[in-house]
C-alpha atoms as a PDB file:
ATOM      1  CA  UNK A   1       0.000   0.000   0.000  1.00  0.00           C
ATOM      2  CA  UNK A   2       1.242   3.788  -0.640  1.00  0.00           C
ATOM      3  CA  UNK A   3      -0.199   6.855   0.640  1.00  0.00           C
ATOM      4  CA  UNK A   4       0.898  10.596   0.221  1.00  0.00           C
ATOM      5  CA  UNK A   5       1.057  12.762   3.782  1.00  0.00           C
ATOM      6  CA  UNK A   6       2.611  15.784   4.212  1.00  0.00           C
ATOM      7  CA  UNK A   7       4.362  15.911   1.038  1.00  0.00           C
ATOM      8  CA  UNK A   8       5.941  12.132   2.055  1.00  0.00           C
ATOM      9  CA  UNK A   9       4.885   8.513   0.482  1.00  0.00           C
ATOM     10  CA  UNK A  10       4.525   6.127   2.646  1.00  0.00           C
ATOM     11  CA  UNK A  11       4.836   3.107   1.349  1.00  0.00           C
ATOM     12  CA  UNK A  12       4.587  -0.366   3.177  1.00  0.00           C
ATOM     13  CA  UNK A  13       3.081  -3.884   4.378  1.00  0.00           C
ATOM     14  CA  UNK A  14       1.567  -4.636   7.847  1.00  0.00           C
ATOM     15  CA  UNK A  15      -0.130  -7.431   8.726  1.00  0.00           C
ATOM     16  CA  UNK A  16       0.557  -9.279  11.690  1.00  0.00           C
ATOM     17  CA  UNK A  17       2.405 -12.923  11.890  1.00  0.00           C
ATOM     18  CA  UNK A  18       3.348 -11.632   8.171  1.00  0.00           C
ATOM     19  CA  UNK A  19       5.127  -8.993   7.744  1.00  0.00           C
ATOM     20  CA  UNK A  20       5.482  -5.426   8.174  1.00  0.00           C
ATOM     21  CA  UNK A  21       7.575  -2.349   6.958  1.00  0.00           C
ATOM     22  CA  UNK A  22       7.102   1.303   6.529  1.00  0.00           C
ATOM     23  CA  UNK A  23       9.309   2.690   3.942  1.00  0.00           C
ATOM     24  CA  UNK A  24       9.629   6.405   3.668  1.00  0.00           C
ATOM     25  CA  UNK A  25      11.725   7.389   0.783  1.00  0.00           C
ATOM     26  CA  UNK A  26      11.970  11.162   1.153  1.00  0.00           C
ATOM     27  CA  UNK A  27      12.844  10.253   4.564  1.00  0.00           C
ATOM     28  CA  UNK A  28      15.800   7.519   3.616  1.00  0.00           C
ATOM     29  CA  UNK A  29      14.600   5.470   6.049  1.00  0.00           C
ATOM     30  CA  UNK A  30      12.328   2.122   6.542  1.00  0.00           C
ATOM     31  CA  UNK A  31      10.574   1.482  10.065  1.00  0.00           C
ATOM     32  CA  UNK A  32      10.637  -2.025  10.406  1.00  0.00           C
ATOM     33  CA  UNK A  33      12.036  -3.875   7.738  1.00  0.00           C
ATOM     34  CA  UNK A  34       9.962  -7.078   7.347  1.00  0.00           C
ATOM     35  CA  UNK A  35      11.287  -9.990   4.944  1.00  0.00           C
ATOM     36  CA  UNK A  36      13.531  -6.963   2.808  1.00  0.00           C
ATOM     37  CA  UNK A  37      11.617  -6.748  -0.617  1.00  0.00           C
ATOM     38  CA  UNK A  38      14.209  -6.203  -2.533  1.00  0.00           C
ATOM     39  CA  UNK A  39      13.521  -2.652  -2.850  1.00  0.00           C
ATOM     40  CA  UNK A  40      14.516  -1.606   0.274  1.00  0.00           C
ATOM     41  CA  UNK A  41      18.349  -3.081   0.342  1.00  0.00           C
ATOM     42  CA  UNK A  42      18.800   0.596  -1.038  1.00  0.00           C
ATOM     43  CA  UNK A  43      17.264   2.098   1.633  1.00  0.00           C
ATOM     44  CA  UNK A  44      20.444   3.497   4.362  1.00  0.00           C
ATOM     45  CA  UNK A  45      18.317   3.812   7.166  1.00  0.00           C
ATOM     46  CA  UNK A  46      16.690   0.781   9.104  1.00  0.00           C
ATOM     47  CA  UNK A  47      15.006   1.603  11.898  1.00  0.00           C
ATOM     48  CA  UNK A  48      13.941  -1.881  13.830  1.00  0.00           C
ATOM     49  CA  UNK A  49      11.163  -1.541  17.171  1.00  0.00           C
ATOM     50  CA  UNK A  50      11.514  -5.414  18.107  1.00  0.00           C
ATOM     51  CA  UNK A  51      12.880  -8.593  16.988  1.00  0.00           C
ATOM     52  CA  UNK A  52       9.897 -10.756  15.920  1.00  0.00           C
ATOM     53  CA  UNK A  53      10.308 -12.184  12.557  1.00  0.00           C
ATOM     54  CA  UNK A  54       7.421 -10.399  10.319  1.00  0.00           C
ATOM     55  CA  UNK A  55       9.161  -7.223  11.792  1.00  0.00           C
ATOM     56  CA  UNK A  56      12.959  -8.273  11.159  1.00  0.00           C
ATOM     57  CA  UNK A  57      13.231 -11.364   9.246  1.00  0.00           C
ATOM     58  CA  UNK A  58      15.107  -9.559   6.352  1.00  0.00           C
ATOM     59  CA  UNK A  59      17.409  -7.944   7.852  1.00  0.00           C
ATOM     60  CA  UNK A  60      20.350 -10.737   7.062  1.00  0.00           C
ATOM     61  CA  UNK A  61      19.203 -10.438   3.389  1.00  0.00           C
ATOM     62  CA  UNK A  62      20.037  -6.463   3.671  1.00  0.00           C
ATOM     63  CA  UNK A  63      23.003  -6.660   5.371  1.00  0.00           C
ATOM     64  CA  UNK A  64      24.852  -9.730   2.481  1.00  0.00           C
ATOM     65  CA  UNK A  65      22.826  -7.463  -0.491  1.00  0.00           C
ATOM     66  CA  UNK A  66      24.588  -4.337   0.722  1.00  0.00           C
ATOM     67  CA  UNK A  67      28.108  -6.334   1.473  1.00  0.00           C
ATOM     68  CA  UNK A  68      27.475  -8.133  -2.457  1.00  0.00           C
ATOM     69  CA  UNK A  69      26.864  -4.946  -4.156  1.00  0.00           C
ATOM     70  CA  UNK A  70      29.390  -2.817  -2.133  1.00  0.00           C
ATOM     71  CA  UNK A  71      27.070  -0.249  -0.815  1.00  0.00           C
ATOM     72  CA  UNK A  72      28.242   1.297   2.442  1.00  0.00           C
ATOM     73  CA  UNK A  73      26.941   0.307   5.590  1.00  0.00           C
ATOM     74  CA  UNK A  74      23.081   0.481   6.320  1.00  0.00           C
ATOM     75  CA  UNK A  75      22.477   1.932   9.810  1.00  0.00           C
ATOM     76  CA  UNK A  76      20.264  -0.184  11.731  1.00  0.00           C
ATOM     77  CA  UNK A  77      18.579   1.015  14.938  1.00  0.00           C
ATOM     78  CA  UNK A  78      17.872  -1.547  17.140  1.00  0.00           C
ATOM     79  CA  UNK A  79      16.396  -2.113  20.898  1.00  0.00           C
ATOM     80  CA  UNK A  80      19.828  -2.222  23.220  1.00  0.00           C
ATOM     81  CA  UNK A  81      18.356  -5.101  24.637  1.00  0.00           C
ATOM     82  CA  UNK A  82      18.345  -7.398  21.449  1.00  0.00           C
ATOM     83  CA  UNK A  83      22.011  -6.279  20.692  1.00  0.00           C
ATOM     84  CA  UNK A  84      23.484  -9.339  22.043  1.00  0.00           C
ATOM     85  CA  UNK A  85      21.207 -11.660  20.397  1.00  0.00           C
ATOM     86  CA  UNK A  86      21.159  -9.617  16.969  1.00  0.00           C
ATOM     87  CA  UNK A  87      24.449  -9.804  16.921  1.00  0.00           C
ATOM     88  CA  UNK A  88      25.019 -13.602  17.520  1.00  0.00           C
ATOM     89  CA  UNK A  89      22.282 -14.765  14.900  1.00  0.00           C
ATOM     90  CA  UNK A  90      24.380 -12.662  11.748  1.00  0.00           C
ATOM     91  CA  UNK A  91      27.518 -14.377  12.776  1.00  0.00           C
ATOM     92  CA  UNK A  92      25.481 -17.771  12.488  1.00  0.00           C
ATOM     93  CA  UNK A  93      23.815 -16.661   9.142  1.00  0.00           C
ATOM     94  CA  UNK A  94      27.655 -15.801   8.047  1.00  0.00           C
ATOM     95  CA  UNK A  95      28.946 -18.861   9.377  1.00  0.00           C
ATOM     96  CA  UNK A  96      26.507 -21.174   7.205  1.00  0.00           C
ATOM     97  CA  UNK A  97      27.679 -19.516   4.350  1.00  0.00           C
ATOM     98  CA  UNK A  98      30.965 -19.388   4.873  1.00  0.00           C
ATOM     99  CA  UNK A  99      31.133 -15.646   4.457  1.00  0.00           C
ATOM    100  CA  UNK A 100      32.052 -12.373   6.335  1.00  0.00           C
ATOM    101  CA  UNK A 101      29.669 -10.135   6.510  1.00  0.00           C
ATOM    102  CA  UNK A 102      29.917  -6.627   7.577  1.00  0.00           C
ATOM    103  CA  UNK A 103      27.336  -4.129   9.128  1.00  0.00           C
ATOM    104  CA  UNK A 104      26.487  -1.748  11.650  1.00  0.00           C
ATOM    105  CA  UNK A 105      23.997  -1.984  14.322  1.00  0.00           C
ATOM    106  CA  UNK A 106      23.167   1.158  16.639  1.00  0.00           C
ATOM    107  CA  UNK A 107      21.751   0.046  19.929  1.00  0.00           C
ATOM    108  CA  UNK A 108      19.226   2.198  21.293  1.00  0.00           C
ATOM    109  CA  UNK A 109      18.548   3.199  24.784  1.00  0.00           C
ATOM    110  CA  UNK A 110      14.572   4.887  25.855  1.00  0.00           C
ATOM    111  CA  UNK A 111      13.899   8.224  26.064  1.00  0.00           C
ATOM    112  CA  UNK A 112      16.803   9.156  23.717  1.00  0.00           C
ATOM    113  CA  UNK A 113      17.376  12.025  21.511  1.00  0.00           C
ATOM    114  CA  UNK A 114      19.736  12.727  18.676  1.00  0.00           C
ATOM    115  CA  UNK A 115      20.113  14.377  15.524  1.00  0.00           C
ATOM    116  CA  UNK A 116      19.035  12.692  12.357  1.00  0.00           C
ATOM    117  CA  UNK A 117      19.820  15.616   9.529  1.00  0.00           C
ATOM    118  CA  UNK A 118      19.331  18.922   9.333  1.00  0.00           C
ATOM    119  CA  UNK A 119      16.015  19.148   9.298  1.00  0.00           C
ATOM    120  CA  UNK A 120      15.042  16.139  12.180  1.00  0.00           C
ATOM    121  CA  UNK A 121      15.934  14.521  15.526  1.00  0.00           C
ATOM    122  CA  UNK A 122      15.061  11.553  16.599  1.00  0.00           C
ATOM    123  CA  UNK A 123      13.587  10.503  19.909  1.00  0.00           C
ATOM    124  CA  UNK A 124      12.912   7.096  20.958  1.00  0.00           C
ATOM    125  CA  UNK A 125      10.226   5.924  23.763  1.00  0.00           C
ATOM    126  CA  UNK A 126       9.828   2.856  25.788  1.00  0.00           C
ATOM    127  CA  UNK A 127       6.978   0.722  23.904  1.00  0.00           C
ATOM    128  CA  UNK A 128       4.773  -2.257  25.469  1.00  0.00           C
ATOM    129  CA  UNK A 129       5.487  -5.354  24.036  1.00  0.00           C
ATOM    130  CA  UNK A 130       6.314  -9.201  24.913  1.00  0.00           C
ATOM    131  CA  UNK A 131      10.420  -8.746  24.052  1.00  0.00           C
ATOM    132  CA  UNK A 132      12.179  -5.386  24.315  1.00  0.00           C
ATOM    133  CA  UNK A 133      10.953  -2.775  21.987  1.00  0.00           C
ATOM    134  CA  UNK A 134      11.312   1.007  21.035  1.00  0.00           C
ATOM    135  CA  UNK A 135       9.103   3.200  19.107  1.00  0.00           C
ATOM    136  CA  UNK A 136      10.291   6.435  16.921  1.00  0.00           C
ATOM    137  CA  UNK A 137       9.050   9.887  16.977  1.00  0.00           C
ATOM    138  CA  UNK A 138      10.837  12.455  14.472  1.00  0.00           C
ATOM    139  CA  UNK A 139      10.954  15.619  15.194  1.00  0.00           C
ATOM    140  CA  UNK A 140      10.756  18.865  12.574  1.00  0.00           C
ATOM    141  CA  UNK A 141      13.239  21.332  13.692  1.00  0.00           C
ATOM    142  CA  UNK A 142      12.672  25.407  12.201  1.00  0.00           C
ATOM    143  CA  UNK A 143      13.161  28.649  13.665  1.00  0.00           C
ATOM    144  CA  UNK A 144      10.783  31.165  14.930  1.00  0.00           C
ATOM    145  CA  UNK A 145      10.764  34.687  14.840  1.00  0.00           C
ATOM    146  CA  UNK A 146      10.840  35.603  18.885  1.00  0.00           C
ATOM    147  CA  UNK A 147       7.471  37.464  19.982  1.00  0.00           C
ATOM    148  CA  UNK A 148       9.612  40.733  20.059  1.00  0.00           C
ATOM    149  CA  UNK A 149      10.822  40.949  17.082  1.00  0.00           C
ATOM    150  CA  UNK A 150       7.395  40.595  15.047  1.00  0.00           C
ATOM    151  CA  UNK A 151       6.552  43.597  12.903  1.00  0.00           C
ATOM    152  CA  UNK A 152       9.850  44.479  12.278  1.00  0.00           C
ATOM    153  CA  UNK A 153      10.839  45.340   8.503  1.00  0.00           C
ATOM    154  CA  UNK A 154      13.163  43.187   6.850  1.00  0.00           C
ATOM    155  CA  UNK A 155      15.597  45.907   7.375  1.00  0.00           C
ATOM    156  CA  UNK A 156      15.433  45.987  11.014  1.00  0.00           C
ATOM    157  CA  UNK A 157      15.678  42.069  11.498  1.00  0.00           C
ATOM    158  CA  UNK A 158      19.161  42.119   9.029  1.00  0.00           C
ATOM    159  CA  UNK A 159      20.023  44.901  11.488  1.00  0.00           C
ATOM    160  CA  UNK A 160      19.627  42.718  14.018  1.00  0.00           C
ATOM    161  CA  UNK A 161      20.980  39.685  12.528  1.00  0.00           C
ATOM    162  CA  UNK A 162      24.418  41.436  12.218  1.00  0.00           C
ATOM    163  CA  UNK A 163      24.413  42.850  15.469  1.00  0.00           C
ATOM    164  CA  UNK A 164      24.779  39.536  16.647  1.00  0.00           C
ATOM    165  CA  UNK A 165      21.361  39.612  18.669  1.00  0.00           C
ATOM    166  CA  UNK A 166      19.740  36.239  18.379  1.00  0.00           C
ATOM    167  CA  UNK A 167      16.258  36.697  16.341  1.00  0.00           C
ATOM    168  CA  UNK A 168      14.943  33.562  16.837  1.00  0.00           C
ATOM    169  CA  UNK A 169      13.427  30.507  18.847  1.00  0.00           C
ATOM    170  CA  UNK A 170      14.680  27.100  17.932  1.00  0.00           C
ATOM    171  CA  UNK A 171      11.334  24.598  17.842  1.00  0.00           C
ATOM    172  CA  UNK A 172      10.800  21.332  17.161  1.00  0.00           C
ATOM    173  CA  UNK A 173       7.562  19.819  16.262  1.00  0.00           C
ATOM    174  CA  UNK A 174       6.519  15.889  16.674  1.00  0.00           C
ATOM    175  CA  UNK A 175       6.250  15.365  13.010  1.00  0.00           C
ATOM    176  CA  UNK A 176       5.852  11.006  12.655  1.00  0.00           C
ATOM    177  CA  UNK A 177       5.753   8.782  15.162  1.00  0.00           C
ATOM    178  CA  UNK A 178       6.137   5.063  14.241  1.00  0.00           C
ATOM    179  CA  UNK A 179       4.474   2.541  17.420  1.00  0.00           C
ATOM    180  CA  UNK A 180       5.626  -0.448  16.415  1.00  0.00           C
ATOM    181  CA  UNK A 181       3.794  -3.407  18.826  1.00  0.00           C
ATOM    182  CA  UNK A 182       2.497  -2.672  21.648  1.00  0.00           C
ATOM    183  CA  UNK A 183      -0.165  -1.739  24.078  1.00  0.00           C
ATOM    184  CA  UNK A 184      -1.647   1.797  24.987  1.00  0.00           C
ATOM    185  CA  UNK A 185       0.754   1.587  27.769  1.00  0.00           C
ATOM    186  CA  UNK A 186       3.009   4.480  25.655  1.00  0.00           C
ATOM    187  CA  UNK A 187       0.233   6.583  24.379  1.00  0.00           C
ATOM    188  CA  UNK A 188      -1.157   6.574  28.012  1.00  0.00           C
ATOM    189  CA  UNK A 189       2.273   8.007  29.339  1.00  0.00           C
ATOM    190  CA  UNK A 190       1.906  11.930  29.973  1.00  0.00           C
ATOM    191  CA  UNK A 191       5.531  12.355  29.450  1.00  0.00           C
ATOM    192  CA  UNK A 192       5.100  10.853  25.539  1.00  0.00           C
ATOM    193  CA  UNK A 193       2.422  13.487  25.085  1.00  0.00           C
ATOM    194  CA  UNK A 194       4.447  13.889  21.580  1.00  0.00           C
ATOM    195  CA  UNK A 195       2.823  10.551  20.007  1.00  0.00           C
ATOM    196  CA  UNK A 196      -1.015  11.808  20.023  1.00  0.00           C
ATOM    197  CA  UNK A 197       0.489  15.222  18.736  1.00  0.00           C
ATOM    198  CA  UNK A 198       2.631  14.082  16.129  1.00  0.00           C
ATOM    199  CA  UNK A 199       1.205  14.876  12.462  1.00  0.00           C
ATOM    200  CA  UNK A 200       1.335  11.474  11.564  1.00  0.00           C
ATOM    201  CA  UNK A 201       0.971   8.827  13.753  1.00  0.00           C
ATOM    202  CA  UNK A 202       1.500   4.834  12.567  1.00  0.00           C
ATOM    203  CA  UNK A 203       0.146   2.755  15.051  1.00  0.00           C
ATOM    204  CA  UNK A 204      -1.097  -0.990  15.502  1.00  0.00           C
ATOM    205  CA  UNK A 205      -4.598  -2.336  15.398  1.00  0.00           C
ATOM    206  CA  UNK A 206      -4.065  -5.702  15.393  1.00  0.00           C
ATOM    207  CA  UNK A 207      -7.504  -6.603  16.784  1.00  0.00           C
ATOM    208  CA  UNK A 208     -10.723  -5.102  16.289  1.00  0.00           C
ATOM    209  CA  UNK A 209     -13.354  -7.662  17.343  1.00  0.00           C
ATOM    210  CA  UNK A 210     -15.359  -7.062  20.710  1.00  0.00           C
ATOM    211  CA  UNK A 211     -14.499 -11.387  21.367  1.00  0.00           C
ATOM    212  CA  UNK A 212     -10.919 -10.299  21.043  1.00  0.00           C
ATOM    213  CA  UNK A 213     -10.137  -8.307  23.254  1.00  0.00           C
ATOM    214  CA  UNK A 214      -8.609 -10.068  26.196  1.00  0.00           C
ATOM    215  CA  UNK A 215      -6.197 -11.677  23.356  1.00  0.00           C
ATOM    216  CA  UNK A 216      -4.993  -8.055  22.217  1.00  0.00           C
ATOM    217  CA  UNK A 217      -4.647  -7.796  26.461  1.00  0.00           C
ATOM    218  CA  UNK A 218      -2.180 -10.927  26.500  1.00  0.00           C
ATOM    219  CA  UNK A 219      -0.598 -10.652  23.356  1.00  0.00           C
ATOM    220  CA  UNK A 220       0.450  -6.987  24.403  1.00  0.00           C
ATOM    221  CA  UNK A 221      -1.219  -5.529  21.245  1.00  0.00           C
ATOM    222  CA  UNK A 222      -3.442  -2.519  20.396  1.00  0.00           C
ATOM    223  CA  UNK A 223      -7.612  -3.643  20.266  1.00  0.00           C
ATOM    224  CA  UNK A 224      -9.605  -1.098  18.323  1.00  0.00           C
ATOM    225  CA  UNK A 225     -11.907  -0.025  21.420  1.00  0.00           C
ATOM    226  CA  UNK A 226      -8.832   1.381  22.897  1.00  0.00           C
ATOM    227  CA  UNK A 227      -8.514   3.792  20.073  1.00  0.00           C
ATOM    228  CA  UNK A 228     -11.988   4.789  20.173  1.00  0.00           C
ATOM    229  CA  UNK A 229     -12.180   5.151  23.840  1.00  0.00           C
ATOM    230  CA  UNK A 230      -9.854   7.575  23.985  1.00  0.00           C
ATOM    231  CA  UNK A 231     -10.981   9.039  20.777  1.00  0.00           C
ATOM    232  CA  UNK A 232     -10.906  12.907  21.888  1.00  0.00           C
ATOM    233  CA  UNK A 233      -6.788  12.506  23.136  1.00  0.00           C
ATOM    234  CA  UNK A 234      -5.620  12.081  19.196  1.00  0.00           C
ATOM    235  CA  UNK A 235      -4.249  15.416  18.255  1.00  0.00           C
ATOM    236  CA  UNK A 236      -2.635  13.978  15.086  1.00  0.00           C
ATOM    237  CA  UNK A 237      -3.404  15.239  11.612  1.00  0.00           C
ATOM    238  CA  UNK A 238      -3.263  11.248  10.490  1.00  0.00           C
ATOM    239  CA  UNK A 239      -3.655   8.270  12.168  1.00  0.00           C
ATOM    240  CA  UNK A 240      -2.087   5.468   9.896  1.00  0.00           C
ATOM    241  CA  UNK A 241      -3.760   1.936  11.279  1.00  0.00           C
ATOM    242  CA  UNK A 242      -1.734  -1.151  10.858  1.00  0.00           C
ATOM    243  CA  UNK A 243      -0.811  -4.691  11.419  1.00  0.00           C
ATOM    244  CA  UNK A 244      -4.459  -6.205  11.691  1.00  0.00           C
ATOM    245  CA  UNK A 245      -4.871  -9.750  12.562  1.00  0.00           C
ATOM    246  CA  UNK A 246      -4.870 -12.225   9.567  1.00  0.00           C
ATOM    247  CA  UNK A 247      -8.069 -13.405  10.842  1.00  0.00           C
ATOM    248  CA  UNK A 248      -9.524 -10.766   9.073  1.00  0.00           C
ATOM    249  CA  UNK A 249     -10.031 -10.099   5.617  1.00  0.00           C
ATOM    250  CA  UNK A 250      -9.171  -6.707   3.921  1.00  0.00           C
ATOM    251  CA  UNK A 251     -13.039  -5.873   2.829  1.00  0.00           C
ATOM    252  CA  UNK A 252     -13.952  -6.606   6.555  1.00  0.00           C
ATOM    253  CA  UNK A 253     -11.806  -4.707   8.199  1.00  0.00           C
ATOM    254  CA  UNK A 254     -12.678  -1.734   6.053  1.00  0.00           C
ATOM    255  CA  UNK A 255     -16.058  -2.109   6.083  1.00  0.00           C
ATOM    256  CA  UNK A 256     -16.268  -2.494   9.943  1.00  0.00           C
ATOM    257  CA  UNK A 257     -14.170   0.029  10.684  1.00  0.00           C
ATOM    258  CA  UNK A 258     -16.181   1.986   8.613  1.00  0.00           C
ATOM    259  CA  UNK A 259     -19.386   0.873  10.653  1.00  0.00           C
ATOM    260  CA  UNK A 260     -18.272   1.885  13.986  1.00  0.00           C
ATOM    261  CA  UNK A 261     -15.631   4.642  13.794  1.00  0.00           C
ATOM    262  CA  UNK A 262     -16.596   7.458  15.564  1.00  0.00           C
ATOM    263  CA  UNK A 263     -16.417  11.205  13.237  1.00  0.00           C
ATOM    264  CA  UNK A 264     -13.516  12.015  15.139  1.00  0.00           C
ATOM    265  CA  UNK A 265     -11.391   9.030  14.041  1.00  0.00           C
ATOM    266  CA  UNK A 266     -12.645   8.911  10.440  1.00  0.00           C
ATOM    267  CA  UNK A 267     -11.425  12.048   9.473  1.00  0.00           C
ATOM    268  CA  UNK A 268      -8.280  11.211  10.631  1.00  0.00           C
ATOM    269  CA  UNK A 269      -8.067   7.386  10.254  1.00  0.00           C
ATOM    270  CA  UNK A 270      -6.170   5.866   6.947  1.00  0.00           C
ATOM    271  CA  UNK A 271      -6.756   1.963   7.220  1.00  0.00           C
ATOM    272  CA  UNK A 272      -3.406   0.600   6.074  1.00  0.00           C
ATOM    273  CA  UNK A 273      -3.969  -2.932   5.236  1.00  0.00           C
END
């Protein structure tokens, strides 16, 4: 599937138990990288939120495409606590083919910020999931004129500007925030106010039937009626809704969405599936 926010395609798979990746090429990045269509060995960004197979699977075919074609090193954000693990299970893929690989994995600690580019940082939260996990918020950094300093002519701002006097306010806004699989747990924290305020928002719906429930509950995922219960908390422009439960077929899931979102949600709601 491929949609157009913001001036970005997003372009992807999610389903869960199958596979899911979000890549964003005016980004240069891919959340989640799920069995590597080929596509996205190009991509120099990988950035992983957990270690279960339909989210990571294809990361050994990216790392020996890259090392075959002589591209440099992906980066590849990963969960500090699957670093260990990561690591040993490319040595054994290298091992069984007799080959060296090389590669670069970036372990990530919570609550972490740094700079992307120019023009984002990164921040990473604490996610709610069965292994250790991370979700990815990136942040849109521009200046702003201070309050002071508005309805001055150009003139007086260049004035300004070589006086040395600093003009503006640096800002950063939650632009995308990628979930990844979990519970509410991080959308329910008052310090990660920056996920249900980020423009767009990709999150998890992996169930959406009332008999499900207590399965999303123990499988640590995200049930539709905790979306719609807190319907009046989403600030975000678009909520991307992803990784539904095979159990369900596509013209279902739109159809009873469709049936029981409230207004609120359906103007902001894309049902990625």
């Amino acid at each position: 599937m491929k949609v157009e926010l913001e001036n970005i395609i997003i372009e992807g798979f999610s389903r869960s138990t199958i596979e899911t990746y979000f890549y964003i090429k005016d980004l240069h990045l891919s959340f989640d990288i799920g069995k590597c269509p080929f596509h996205l060995v190009s991509v120099p960004n990988i950035f992983l939120s957990h270690m279960h197979g339909d989210h990571c699977i294809g990361l050994y075919y990216y790392i020996s495409h890259r090392n075959l074609a002589k591209m440099p090193l992906g980066k590849i954000y990963i969960p500090e606590g699957a670093l260990e693990d990561l690591n040993n299970l490319i040595k054994s893929f290298s091992k069984l083919e007799h080959s060296n690989r090389t590669y670069e994995l970036t372990p990530l600690k919570e609550d972490i910020e740094f700079e992307y580019n120019r023009v984002y940082n990164v921040r990473t939260f604490s996610t709610d999931h069965r292994i250790p996990s991370l979700g990815y918020t990136f942040f849109y950094k521009k200046s702003k004129l201070k309050e002071e300093f508005l309805g001055l002519s150009q003139k007086e701002i260049v004035k300004l500007k070589n006086e040395g006097i600093e003009i503006t306010n640096k800002i950063k806004e939650p632009f995308i925030t990628y979930l990844g699989d979990s519970t509410f747990k991080p959308l329910d924290n008052k310090d990660y106010d920056f996920i249900k305020k980020s423009k767009i928002l990709i999150m998890e719906c992996t169930f959406i039937l009332p008999e499900h429930y207590e399965e999303a509950t123990l499988r640590k995922h995200i049930h539709i009626q905790d979306i719609i219960n807190r319907k009046d908390q989403f600030q975000n422009k678009y909520i991307i809704l992803s990784h539904f439960s095979m159990r369900y077929e596509s013209s279902f899931i739109h159809s009873y969405l469709n049936k029981i979102l409230p207004k609120e949600l359906k103007e902001k709601v894309i049902i990625f599936v």
